[in-house]
PDB file of N, CA and C in Angstrom:
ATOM      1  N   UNK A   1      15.940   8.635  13.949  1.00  0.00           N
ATOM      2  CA  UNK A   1      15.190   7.881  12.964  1.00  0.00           C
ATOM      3  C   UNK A   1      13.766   8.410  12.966  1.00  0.00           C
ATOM      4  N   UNK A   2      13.273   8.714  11.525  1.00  0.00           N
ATOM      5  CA  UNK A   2      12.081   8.810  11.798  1.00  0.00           C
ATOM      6  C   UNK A   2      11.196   8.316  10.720  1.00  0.00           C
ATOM      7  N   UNK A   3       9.724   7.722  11.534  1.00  0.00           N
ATOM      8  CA  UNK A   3       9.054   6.661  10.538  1.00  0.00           C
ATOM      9  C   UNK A   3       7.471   7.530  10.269  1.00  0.00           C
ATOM     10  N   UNK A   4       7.317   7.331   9.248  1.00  0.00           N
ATOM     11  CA  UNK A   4       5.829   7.524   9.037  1.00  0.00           C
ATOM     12  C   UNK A   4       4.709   6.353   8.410  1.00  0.00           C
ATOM     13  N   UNK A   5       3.743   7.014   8.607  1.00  0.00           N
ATOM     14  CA  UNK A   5       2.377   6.234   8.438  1.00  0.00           C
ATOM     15  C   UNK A   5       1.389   6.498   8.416  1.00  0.00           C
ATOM     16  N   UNK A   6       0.291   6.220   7.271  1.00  0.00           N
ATOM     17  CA  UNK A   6      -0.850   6.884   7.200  1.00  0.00           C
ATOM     18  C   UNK A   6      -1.590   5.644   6.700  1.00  0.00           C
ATOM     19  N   UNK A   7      -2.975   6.005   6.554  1.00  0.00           N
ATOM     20  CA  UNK A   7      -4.077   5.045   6.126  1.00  0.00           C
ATOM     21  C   UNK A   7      -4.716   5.976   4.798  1.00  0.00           C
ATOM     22  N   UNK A   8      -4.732   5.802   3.417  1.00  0.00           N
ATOM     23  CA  UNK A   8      -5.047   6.307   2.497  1.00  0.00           C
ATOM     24  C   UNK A   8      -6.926   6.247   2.757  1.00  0.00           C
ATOM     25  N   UNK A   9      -6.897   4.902   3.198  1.00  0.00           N
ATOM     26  CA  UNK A   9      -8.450   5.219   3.290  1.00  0.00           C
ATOM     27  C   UNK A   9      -9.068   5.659   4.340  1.00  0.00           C
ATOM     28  N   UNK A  10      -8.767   6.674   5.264  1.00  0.00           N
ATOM     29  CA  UNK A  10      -9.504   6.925   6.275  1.00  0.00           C
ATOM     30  C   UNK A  10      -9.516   6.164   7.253  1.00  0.00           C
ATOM     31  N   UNK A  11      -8.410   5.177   8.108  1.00  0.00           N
ATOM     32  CA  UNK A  11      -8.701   4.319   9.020  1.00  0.00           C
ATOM     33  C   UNK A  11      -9.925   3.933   9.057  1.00  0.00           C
ATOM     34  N   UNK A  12     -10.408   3.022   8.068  1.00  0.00           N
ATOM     35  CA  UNK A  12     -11.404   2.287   8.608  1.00  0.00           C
ATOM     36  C   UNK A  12     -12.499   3.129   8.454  1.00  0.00           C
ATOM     37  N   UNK A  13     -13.135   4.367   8.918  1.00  0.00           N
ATOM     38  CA  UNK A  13     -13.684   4.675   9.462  1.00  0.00           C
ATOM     39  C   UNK A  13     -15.009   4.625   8.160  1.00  0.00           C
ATOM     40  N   UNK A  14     -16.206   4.393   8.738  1.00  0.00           N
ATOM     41  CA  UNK A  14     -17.569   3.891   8.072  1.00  0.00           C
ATOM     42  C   UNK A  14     -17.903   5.139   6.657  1.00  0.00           C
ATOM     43  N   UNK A  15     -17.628   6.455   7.073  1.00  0.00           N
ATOM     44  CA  UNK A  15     -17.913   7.226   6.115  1.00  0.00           C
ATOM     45  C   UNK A  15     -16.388   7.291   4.882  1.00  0.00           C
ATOM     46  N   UNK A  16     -15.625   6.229   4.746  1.00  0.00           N
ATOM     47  CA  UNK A  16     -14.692   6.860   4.059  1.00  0.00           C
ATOM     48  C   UNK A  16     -15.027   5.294   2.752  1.00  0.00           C
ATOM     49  N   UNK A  17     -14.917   3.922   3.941  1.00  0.00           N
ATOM     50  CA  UNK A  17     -15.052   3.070   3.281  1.00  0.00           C
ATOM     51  C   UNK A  17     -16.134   2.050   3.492  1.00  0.00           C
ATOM     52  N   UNK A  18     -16.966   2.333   2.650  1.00  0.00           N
ATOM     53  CA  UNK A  18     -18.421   1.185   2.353  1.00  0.00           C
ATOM     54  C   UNK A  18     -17.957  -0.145   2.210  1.00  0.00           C
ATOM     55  N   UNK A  19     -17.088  -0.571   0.940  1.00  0.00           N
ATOM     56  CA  UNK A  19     -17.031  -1.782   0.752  1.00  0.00           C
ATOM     57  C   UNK A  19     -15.418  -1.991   0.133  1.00  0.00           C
ATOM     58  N   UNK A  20     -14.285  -3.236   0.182  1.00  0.00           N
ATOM     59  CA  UNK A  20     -13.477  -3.217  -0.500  1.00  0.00           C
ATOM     60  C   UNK A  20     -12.946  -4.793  -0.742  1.00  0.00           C
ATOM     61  N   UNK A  21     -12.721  -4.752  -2.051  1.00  0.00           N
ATOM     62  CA  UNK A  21     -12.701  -5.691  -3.009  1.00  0.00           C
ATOM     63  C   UNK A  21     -11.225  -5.341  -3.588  1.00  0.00           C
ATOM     64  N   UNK A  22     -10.223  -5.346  -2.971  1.00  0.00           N
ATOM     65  CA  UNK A  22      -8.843  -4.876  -3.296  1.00  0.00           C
ATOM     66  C   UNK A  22      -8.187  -6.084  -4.039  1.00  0.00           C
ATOM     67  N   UNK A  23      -8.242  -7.207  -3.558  1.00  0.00           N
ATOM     68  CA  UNK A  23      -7.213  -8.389  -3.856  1.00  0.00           C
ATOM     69  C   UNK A  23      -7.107  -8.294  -5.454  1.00  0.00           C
ATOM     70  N   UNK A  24      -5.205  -8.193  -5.426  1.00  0.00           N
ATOM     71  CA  UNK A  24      -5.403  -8.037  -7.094  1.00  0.00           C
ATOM     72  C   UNK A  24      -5.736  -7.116  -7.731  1.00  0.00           C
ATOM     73  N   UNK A  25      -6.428  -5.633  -7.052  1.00  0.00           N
ATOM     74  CA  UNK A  25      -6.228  -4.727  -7.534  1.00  0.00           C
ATOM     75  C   UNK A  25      -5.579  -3.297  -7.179  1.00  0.00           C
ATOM     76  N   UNK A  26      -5.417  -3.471  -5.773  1.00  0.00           N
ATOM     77  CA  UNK A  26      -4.659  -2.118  -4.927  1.00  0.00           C
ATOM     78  C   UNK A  26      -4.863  -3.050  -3.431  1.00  0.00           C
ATOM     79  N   UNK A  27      -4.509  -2.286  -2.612  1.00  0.00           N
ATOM     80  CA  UNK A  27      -4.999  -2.112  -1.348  1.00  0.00           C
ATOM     81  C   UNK A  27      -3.379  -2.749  -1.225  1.00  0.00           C
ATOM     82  N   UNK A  28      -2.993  -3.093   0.313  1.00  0.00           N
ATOM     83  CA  UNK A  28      -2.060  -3.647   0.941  1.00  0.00           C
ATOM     84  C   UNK A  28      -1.181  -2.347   1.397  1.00  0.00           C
ATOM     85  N   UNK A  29       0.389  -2.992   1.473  1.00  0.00           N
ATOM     86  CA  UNK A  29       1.110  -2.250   2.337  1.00  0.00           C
ATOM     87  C   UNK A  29       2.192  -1.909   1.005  1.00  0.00           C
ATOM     88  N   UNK A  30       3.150  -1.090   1.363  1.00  0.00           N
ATOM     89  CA  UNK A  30       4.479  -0.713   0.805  1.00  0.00           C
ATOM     90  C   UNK A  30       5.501   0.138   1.807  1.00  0.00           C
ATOM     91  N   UNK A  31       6.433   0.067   1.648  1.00  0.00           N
ATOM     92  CA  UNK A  31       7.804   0.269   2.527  1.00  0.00           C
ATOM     93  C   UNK A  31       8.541   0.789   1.536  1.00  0.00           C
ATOM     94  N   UNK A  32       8.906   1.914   2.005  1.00  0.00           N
ATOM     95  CA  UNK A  32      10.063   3.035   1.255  1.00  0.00           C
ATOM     96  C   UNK A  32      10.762   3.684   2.238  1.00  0.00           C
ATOM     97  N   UNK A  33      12.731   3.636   2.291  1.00  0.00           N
ATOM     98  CA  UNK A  33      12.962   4.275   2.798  1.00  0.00           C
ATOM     99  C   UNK A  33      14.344   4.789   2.367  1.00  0.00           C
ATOM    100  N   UNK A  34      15.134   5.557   2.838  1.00  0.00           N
ATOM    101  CA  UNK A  34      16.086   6.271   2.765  1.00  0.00           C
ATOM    102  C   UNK A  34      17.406   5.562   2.324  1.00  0.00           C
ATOM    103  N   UNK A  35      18.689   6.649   1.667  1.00  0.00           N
ATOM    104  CA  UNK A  35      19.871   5.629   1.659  1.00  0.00           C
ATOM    105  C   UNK A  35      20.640   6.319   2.921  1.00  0.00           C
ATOM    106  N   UNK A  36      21.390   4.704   3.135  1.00  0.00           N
ATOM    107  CA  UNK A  36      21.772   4.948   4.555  1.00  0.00           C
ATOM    108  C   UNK A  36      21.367   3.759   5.247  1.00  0.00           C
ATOM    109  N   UNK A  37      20.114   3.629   5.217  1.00  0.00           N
ATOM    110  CA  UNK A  37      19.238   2.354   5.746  1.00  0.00           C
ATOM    111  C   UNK A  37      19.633   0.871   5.366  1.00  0.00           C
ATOM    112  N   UNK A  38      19.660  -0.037   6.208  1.00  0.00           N
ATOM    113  CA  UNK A  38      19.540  -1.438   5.083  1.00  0.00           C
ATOM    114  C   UNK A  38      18.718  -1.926   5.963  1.00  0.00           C
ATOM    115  N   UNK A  39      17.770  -2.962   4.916  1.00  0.00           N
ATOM    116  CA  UNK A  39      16.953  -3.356   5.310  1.00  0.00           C
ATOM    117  C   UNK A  39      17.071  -4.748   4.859  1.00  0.00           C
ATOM    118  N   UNK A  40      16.493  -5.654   5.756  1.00  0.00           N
ATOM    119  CA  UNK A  40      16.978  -7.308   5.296  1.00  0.00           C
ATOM    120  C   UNK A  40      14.981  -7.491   5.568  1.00  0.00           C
ATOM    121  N   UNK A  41      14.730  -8.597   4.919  1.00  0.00           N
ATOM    122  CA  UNK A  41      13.729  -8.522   4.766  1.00  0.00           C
ATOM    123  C   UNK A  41      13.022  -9.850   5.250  1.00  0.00           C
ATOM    124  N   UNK A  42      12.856  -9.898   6.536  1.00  0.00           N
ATOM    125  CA  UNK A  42      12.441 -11.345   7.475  1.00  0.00           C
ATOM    126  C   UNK A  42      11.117 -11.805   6.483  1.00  0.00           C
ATOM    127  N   UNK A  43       9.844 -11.146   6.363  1.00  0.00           N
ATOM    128  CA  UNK A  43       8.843 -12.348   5.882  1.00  0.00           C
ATOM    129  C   UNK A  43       7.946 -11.222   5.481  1.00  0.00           C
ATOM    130  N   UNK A  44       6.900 -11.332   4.640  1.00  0.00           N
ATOM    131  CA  UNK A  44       5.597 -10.846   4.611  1.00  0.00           C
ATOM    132  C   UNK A  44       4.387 -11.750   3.974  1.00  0.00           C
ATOM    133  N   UNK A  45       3.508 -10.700   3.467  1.00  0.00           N
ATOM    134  CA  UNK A  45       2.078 -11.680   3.026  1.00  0.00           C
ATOM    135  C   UNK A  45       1.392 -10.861   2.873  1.00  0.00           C
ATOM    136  N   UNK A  46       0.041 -10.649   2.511  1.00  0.00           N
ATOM    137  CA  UNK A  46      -0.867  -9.361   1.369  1.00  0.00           C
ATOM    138  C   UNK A  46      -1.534  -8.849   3.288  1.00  0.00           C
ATOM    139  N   UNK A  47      -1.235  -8.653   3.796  1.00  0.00           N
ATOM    140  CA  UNK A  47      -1.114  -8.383   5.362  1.00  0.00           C
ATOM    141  C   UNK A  47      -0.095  -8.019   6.188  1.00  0.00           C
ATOM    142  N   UNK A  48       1.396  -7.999   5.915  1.00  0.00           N
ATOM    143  CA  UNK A  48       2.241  -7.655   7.153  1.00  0.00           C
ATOM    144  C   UNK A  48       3.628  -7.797   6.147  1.00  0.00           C
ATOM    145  N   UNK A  49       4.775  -6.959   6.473  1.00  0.00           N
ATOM    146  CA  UNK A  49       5.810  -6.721   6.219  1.00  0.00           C
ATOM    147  C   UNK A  49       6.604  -6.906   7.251  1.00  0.00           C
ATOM    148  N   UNK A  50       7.892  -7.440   7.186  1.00  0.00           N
ATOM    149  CA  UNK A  50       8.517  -7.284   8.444  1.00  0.00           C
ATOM    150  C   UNK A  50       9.839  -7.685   8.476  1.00  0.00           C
ATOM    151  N   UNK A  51      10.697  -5.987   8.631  1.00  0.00           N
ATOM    152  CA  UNK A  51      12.132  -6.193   8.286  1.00  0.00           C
ATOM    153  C   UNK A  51      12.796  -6.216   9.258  1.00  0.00           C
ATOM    154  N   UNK A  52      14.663  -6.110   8.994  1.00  0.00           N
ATOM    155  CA  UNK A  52      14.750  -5.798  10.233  1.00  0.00           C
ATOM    156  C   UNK A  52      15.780  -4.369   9.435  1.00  0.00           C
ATOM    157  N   UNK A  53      16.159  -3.673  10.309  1.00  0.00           N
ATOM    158  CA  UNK A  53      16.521  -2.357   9.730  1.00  0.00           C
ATOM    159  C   UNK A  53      17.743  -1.778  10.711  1.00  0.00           C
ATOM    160  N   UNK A  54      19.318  -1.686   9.401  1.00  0.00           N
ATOM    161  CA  UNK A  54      20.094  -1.152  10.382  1.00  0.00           C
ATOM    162  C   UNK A  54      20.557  -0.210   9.633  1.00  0.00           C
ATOM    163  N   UNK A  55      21.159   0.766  10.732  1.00  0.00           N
ATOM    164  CA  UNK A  55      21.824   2.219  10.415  1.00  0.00           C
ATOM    165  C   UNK A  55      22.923   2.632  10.056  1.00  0.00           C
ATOM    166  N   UNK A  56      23.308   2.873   9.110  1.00  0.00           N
ATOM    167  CA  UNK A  56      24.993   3.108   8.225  1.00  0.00           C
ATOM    168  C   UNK A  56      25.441   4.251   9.546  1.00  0.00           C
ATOM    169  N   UNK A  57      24.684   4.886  10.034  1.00  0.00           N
ATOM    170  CA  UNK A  57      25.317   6.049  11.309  1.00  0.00           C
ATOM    171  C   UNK A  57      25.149   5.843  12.806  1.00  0.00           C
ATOM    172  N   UNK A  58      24.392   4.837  12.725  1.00  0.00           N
ATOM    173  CA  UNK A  58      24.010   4.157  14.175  1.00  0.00           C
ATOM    174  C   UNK A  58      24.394   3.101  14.381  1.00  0.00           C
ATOM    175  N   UNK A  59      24.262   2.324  15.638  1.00  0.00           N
ATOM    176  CA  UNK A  59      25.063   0.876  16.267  1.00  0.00           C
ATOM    177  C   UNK A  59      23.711   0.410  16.487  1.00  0.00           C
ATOM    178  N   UNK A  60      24.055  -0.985  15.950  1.00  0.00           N
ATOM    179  CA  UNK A  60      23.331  -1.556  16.904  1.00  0.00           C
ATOM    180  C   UNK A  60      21.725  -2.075  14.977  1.00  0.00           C
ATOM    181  N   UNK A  61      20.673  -2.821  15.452  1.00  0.00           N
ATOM    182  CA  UNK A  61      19.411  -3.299  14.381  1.00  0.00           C
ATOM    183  C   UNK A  61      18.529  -3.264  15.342  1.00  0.00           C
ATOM    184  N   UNK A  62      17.157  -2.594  14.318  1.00  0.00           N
ATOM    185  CA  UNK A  62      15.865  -3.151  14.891  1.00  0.00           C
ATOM    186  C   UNK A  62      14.913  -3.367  14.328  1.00  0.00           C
ATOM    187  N   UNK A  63      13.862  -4.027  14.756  1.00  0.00           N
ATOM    188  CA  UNK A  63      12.965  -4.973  13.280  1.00  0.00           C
ATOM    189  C   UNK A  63      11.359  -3.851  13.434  1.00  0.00           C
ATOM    190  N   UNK A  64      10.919  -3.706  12.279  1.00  0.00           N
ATOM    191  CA  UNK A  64      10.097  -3.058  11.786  1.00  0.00           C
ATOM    192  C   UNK A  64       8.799  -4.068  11.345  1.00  0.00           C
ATOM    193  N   UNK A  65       7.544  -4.222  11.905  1.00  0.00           N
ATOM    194  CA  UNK A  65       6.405  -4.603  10.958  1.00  0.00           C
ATOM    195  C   UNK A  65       6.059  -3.635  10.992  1.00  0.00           C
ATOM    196  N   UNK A  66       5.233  -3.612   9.700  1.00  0.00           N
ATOM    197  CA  UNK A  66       4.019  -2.938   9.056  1.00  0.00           C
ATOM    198  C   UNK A  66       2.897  -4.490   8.922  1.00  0.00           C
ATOM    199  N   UNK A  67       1.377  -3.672   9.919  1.00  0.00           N
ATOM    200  CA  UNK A  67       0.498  -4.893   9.468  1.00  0.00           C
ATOM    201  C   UNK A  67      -1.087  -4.126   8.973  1.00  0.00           C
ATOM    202  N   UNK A  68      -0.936  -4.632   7.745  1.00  0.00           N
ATOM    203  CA  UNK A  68      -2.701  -4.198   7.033  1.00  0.00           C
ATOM    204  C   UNK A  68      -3.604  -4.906   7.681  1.00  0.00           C
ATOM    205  N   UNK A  69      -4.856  -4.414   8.562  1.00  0.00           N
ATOM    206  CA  UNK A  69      -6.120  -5.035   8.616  1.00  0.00           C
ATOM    207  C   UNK A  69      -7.200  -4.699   7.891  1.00  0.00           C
ATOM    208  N   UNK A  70      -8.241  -5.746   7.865  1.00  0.00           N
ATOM    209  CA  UNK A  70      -9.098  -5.202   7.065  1.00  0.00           C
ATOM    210  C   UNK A  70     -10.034  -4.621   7.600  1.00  0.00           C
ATOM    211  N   UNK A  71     -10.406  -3.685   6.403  1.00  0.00           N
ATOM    212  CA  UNK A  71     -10.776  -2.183   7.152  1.00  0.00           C
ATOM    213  C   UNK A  71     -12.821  -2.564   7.543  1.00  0.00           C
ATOM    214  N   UNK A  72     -13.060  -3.545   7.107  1.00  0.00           N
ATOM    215  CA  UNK A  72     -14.851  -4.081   7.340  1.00  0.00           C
ATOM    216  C   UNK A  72     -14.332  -5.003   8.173  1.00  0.00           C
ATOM    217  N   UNK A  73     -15.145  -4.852   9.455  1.00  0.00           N
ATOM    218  CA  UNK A  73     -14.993  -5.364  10.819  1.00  0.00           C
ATOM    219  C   UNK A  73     -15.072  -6.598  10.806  1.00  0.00           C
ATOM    220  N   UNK A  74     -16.392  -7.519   9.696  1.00  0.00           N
ATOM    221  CA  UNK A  74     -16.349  -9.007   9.836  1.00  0.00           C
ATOM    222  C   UNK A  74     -15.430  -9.782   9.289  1.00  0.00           C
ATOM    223  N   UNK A  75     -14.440  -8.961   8.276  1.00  0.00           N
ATOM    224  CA  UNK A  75     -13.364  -9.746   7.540  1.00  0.00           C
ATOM    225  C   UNK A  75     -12.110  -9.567   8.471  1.00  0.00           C
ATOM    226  N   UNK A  76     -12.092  -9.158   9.773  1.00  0.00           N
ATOM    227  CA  UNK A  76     -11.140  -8.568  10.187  1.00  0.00           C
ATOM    228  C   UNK A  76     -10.150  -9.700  11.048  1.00  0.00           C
ATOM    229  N   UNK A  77     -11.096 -10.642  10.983  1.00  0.00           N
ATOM    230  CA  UNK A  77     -10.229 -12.306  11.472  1.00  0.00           C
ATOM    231  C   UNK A  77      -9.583 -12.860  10.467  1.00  0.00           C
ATOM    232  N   UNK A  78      -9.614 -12.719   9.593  1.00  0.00           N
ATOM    233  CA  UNK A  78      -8.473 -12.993   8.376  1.00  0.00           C
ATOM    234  C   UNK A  78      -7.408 -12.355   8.563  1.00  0.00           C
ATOM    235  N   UNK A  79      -7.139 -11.321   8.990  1.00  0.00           N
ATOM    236  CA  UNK A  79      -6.314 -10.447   9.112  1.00  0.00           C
ATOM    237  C   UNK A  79      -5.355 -11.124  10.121  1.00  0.00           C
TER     238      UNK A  79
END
């Protein structure tokens, strides 16, 4: 199995992102994956995804989050 993951905006980091005002217009998470896969889909929220994921060629399930924080340090308790 193999998973990927990236941060479009630069993890966080001060020179990529000044300020963000996403809600309602971008930002958050998305999950795409392969056929073969099934995915049942326990819970999410404009913050965290979280499936659980089993294998048409493998035995056996295992559960997957994905969790968005926010990338300005003082909003980061909402998260």
């Amino acid at each position: 199995m193999k998973i990927v993951s990236w941060n479009v905006r630069g993890l966080g980091q001060p020179r990529t992102v000044q300020h963000v005002a996403a809600v309602g217009t971008g930002g958050g998470l998305s999950l795409g994956w392969n056929e073969g896969l099934s995915l049942t889909l326990k819970s999410f929220s404009k913050s965290h995804i979280d499936v659980e994921v089993e294998n048409e060629d493998e035995q056996g399930v295992w559960r997957f989050t994905g969790f968005y924080g926010a990338p300005i340090e003082n909003e980061r308790k909402e998260s």
